[in-house]
Protein backbone atom coordinates (compact mmCIF):
# COMPACT_ATOMS: atom_id res chain seq x y z
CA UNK A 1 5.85 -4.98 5.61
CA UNK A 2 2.99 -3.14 4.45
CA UNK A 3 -0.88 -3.87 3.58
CA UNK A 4 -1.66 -2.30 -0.28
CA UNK A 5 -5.47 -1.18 -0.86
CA UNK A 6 -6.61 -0.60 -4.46
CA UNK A 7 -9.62 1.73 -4.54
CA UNK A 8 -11.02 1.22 -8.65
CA UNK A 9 -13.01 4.18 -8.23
CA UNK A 10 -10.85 6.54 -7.47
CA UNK A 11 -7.86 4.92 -9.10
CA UNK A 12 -5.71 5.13 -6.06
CA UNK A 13 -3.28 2.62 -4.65
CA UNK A 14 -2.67 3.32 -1.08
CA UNK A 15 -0.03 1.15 0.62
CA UNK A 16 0.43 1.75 5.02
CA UNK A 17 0.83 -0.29 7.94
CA UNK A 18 -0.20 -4.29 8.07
CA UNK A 19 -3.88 -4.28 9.09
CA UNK A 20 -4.88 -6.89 11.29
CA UNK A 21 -7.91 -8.07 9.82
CA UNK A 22 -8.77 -9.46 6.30
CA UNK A 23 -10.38 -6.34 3.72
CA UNK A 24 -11.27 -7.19 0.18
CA UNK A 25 -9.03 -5.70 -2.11
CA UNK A 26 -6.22 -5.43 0.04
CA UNK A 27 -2.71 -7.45 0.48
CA UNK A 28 -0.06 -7.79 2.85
CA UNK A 29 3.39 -6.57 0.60
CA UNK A 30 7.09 -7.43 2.18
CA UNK A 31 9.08 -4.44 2.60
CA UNK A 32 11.12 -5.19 -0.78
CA UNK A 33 7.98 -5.48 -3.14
CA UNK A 34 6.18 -2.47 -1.08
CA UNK A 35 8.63 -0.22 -1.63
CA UNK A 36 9.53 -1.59 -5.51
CA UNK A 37 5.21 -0.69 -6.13
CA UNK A 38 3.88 1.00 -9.17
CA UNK A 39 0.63 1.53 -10.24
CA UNK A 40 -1.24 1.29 -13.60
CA UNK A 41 -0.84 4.84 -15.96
CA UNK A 42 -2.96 7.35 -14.73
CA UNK A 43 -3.35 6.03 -11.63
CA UNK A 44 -2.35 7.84 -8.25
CA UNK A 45 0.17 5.62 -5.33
CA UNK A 46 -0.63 7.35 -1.74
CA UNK A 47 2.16 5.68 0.62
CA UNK A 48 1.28 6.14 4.43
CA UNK A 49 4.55 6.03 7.01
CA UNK A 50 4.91 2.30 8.13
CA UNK A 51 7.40 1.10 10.69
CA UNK A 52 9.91 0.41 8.42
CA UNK A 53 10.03 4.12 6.90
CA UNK A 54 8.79 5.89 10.18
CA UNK A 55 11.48 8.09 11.03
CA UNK A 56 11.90 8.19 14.58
């Protein structure tokens, strides 16, 4: 599972570890639509390691 952040003004999608708290403009993702994510053209996706693609 992973929590997906959309910053508009920087047209970034960053997607990392669940974050325990509520944030506007971000949502909790299962591991099968977190790791199926695309963003809109010309935007940039930033994925941070989360437990499931950590490699130990």
């Amino acid at each position: 599972m992973a929590t997906l952040t959309y910053d508009y003004a920087d047209a970034m999608a960053v997607l990392g570890p669940l974050v325990g708290r509520h944030e506007p403009h971000s949502y909790d993702l299962c591991a099968r639509h977190a790791e199926r994510l695309s963003a809109p053209q010309g935007w940039q996706v930033v994925r941070h390691p989360t437990s499931r693609n950590t490699v130990a």
